[in-house]
PDB file of N, CA and C in Angstrom:
ATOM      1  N   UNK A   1       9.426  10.452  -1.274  1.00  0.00           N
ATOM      2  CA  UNK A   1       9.679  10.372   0.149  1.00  0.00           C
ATOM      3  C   UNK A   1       8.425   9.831   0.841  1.00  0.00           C
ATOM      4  N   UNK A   2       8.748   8.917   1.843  1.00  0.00           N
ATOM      5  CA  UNK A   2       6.934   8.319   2.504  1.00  0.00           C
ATOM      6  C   UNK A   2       7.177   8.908   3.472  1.00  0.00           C
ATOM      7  N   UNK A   3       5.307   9.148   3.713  1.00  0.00           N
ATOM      8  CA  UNK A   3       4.629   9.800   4.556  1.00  0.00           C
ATOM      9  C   UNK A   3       4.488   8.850   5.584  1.00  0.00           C
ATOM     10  N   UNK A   4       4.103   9.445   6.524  1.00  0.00           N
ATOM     11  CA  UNK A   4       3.487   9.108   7.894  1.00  0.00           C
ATOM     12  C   UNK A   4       2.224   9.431   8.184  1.00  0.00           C
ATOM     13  N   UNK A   5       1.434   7.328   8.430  1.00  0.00           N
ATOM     14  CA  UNK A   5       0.233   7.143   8.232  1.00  0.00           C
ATOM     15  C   UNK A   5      -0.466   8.630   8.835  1.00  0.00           C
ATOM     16  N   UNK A   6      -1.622   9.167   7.922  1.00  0.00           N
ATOM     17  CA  UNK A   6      -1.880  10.709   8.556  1.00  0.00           C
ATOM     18  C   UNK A   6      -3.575  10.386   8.603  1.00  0.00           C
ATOM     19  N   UNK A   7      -4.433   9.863   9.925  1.00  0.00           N
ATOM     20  CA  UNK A   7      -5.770  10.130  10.012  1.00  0.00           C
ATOM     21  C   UNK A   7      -6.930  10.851   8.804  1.00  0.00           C
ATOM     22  N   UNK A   8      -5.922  12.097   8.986  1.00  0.00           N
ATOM     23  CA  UNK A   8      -7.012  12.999   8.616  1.00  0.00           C
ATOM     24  C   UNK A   8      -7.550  12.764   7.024  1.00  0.00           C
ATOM     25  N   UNK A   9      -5.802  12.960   5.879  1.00  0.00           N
ATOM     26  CA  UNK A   9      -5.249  12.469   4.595  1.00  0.00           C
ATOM     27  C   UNK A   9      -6.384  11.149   4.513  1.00  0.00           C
ATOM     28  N   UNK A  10      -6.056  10.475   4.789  1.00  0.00           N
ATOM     29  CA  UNK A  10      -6.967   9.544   5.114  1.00  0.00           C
ATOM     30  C   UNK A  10      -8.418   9.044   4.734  1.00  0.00           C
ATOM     31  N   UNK A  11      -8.958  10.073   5.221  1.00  0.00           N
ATOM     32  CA  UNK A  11     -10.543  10.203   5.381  1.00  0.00           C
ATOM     33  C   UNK A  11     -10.691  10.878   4.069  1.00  0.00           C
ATOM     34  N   UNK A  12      -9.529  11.140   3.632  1.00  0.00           N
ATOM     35  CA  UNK A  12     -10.127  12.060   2.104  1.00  0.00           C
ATOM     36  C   UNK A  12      -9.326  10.962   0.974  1.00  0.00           C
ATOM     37  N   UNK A  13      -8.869   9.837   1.123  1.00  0.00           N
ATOM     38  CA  UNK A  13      -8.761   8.981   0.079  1.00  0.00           C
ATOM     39  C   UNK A  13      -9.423   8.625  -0.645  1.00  0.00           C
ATOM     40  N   UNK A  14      -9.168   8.679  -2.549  1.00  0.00           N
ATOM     41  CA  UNK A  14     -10.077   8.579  -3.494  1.00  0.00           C
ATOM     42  C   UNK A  14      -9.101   7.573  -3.899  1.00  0.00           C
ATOM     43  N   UNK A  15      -8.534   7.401  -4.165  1.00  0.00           N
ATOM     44  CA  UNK A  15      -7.824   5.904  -4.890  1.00  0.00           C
ATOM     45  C   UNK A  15      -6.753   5.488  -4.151  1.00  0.00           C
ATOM     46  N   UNK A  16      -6.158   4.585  -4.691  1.00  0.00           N
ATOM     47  CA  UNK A  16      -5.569   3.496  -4.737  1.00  0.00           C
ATOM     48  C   UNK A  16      -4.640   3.451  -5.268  1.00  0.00           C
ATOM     49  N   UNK A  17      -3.487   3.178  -5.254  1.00  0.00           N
ATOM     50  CA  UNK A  17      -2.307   2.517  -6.018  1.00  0.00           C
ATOM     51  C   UNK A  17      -0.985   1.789  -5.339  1.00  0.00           C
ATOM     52  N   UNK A  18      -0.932   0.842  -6.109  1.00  0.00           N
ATOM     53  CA  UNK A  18       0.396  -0.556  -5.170  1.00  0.00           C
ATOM     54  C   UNK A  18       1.610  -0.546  -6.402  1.00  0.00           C
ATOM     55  N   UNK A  19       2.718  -0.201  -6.081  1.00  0.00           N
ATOM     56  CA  UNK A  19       3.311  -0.420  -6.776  1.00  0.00           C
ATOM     57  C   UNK A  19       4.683  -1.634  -6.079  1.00  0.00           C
ATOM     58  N   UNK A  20       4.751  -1.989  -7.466  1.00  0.00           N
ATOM     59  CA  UNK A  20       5.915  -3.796  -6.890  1.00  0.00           C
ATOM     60  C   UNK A  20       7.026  -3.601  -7.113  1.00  0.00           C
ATOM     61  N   UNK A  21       7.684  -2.686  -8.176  1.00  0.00           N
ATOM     62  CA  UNK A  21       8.565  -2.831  -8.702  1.00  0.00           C
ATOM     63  C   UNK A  21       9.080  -3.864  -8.712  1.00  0.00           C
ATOM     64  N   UNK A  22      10.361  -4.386  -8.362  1.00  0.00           N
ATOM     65  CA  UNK A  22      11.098  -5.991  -8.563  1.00  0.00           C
ATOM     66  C   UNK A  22      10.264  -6.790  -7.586  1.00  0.00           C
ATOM     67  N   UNK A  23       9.476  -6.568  -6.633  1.00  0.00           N
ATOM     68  CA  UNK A  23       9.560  -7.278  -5.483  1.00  0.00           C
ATOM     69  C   UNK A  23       8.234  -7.944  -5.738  1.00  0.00           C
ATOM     70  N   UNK A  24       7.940  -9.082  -5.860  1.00  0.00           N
ATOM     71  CA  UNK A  24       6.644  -9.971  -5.967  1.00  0.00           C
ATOM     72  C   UNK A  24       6.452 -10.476  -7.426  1.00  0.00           C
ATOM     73  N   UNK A  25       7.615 -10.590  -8.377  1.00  0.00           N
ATOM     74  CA  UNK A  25       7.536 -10.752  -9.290  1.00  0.00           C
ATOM     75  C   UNK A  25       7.054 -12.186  -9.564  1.00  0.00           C
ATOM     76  N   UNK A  26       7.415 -12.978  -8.087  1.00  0.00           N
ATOM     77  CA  UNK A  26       7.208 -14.488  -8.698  1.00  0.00           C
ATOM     78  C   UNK A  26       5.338 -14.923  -8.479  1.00  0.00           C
ATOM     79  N   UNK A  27       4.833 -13.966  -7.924  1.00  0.00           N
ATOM     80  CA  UNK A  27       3.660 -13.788  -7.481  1.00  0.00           C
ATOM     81  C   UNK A  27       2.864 -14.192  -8.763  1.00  0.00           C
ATOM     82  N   UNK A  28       1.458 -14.658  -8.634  1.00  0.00           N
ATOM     83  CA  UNK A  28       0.666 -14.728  -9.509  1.00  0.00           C
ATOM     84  C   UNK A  28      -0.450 -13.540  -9.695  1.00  0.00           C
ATOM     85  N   UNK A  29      -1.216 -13.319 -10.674  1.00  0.00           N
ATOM     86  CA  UNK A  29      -1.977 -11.888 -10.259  1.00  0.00           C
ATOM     87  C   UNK A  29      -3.203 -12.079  -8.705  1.00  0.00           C
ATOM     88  N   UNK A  30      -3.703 -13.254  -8.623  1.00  0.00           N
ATOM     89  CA  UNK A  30      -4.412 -13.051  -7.300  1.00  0.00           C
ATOM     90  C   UNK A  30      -3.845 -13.081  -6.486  1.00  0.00           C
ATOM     91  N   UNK A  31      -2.565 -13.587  -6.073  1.00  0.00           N
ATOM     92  CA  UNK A  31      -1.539 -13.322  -4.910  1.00  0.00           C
ATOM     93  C   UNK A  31      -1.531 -11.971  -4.878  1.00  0.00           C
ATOM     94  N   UNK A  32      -1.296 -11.202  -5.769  1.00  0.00           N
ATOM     95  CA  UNK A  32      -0.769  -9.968  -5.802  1.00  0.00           C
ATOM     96  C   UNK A  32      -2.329  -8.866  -5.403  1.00  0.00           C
ATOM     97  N   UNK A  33      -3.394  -9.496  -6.128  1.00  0.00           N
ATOM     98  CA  UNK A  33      -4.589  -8.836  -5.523  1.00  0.00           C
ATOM     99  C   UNK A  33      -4.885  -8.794  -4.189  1.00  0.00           C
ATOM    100  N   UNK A  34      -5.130 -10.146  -3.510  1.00  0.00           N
ATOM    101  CA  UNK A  34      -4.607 -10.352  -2.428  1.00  0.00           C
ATOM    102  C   UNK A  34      -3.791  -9.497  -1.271  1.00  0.00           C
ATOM    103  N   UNK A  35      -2.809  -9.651  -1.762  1.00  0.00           N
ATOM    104  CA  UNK A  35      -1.865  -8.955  -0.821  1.00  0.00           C
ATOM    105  C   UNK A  35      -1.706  -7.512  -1.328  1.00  0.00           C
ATOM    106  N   UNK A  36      -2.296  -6.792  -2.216  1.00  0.00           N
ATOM    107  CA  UNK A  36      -2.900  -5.306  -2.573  1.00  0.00           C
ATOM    108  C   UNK A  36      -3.714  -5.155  -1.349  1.00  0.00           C
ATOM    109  N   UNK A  37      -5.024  -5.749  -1.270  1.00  0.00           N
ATOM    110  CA  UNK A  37      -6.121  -5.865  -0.420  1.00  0.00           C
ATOM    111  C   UNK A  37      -5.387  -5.590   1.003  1.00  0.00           C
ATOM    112  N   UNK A  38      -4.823  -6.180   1.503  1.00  0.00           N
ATOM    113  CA  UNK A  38      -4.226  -6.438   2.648  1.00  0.00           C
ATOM    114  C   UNK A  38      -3.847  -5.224   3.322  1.00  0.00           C
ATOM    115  N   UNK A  39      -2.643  -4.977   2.468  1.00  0.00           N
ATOM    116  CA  UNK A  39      -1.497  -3.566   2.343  1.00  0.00           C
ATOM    117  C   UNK A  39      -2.374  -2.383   2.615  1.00  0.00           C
ATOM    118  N   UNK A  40      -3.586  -2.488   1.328  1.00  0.00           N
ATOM    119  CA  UNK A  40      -4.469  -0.953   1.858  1.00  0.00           C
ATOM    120  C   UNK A  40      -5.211  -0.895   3.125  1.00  0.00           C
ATOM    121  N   UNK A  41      -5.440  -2.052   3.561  1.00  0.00           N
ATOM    122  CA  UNK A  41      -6.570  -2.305   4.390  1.00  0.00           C
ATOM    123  C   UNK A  41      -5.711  -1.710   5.892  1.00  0.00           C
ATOM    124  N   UNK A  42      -4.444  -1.807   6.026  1.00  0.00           N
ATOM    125  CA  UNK A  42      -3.880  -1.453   6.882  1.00  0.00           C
ATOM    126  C   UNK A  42      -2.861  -0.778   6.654  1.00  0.00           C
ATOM    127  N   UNK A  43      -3.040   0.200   5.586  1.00  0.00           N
ATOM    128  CA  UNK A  43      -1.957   1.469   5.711  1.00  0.00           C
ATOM    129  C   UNK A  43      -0.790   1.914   6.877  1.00  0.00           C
ATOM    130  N   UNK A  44      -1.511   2.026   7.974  1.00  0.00           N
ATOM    131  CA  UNK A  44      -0.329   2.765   9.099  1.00  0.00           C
ATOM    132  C   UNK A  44       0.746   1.504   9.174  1.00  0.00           C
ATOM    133  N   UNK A  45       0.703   0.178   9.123  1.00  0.00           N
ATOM    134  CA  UNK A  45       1.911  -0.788   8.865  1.00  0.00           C
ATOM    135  C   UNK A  45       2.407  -0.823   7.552  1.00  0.00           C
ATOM    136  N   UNK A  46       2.356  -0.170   6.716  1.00  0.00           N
ATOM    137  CA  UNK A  46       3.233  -0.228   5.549  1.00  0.00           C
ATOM    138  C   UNK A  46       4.817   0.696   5.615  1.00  0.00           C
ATOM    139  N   UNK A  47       5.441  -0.044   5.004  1.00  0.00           N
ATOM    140  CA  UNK A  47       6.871   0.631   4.685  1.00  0.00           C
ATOM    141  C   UNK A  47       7.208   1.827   4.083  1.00  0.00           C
ATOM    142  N   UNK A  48       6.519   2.325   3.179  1.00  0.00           N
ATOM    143  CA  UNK A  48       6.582   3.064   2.366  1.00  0.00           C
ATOM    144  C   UNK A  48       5.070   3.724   1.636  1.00  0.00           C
ATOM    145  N   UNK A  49       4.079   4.485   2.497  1.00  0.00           N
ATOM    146  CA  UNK A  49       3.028   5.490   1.828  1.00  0.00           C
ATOM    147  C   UNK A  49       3.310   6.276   1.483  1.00  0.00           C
ATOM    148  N   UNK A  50       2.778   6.922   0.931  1.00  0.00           N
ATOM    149  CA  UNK A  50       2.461   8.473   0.346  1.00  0.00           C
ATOM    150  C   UNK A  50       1.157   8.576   0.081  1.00  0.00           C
ATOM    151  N   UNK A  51       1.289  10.416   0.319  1.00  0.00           N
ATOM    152  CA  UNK A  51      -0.530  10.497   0.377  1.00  0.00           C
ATOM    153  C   UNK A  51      -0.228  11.756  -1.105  1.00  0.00           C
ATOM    154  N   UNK A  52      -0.541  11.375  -2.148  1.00  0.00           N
ATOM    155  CA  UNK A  52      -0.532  12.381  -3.517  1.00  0.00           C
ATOM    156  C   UNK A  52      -1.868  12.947  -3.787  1.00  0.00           C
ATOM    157  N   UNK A  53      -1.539  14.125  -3.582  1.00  0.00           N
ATOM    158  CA  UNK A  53      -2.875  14.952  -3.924  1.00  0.00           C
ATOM    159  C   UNK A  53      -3.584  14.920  -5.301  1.00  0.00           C
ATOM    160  N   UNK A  54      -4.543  14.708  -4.981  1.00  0.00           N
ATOM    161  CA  UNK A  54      -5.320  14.746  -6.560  1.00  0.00           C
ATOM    162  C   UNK A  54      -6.445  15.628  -6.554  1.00  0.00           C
ATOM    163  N   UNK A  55      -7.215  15.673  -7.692  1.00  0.00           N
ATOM    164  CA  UNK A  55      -8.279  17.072  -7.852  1.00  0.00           C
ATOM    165  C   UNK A  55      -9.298  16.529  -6.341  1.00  0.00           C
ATOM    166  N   UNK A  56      -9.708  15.662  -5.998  1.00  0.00           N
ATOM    167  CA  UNK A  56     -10.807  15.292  -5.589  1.00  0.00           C
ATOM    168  C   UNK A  56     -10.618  14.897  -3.822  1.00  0.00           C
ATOM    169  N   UNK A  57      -9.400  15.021  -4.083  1.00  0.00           N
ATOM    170  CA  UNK A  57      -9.274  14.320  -2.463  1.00  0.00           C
ATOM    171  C   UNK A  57      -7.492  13.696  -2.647  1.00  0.00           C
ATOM    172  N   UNK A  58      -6.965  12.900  -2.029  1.00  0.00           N
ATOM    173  CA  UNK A  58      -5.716  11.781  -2.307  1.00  0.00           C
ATOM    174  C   UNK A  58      -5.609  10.904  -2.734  1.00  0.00           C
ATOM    175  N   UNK A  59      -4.443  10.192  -3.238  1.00  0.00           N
ATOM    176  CA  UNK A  59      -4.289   8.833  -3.589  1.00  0.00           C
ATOM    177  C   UNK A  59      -3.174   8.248  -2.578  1.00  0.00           C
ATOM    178  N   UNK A  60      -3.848   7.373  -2.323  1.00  0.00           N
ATOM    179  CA  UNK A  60      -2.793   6.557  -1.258  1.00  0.00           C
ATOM    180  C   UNK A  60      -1.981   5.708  -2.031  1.00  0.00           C
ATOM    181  N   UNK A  61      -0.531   5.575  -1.953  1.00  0.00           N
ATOM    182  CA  UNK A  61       0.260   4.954  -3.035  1.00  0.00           C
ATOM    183  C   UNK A  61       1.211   4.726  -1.952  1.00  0.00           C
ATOM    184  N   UNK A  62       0.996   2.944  -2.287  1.00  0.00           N
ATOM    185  CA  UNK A  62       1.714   1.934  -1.161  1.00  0.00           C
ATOM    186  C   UNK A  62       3.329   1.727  -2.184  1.00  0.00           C
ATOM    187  N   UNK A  63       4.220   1.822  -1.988  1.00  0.00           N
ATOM    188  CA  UNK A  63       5.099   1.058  -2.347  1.00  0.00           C
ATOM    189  C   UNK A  63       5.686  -0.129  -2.017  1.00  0.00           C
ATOM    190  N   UNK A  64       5.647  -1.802  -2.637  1.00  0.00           N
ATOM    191  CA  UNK A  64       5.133  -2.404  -1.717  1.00  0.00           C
ATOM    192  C   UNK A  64       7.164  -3.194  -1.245  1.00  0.00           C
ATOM    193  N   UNK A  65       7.505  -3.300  -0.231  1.00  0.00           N
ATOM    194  CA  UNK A  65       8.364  -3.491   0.492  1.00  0.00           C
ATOM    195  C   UNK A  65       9.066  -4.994   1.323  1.00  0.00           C
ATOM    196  N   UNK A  66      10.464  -5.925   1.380  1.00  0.00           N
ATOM    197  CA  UNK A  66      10.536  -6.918   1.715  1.00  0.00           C
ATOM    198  C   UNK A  66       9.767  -7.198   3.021  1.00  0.00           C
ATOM    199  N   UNK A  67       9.809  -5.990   3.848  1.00  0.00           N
ATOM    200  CA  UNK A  67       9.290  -6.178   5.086  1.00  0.00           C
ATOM    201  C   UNK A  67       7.955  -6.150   4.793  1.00  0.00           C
ATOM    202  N   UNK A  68       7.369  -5.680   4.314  1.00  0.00           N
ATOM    203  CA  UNK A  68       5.328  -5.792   4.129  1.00  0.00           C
ATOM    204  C   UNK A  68       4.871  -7.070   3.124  1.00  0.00           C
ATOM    205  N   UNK A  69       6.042  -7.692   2.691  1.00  0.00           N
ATOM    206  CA  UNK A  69       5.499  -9.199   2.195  1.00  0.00           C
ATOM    207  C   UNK A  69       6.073 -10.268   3.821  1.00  0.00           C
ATOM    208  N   UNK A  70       6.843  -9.983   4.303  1.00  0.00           N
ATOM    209  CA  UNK A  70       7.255 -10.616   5.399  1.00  0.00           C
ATOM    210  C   UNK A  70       6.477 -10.435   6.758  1.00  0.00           C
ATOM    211  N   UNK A  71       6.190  -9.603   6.312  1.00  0.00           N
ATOM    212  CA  UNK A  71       4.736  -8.966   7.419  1.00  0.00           C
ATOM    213  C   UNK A  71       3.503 -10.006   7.308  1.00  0.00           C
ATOM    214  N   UNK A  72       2.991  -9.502   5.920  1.00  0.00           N
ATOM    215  CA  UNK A  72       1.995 -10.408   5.863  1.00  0.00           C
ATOM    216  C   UNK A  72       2.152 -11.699   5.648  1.00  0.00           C
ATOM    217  N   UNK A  73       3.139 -12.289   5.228  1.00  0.00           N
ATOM    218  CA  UNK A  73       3.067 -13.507   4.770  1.00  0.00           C
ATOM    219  C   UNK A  73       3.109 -14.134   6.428  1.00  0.00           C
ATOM    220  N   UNK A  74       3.656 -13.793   7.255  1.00  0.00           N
ATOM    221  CA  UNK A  74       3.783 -14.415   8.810  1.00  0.00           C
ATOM    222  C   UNK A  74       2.417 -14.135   9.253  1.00  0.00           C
ATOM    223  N   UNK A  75       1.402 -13.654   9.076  1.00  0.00           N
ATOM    224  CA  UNK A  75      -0.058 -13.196   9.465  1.00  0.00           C
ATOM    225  C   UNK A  75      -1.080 -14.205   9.173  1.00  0.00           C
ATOM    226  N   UNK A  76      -0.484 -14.601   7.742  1.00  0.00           N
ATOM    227  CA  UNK A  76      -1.399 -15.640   6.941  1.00  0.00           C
ATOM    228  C   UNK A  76      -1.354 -16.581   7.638  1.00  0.00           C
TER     229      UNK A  76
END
């Protein structure tokens, strides 16, 4: 279930994770680094976060979405 971008969650992020499932398949891997970069850099516009607790702090785990490639790709 995604969360709602949360400030606080936030400030205690220790990693990272993008997942594509079907969506960006035609992508090359720096496209996809790329638009990783992007996605984290502005969390509260993503489609789908979650903030998963881990020993140390959270992991922010983007699921990445038609609308957040349509997002960014109109930005570029």
């Amino acid at each position: 279930m995604a969360d709602k971008f949360d400030p606080y969650r936030e400030s205690l992020v220790v990693e990272e994770k993008t997942i594509w499932s079907d969506i960006g398949m035609e992508l090359n891997d720096q496209q996809r680094t790329n638009l990783t970069r992007k996605l984290h850099a502005d969390p509260a516009a993503c489609g789908n976060l979650e903030y998963i607790r881990v020993h140390t702090g959270f992991c922010r785990q983007i699921t990445v979405t038609l609308e957040d490639l349509g997002r960014l790709n109109s930005t570029s």
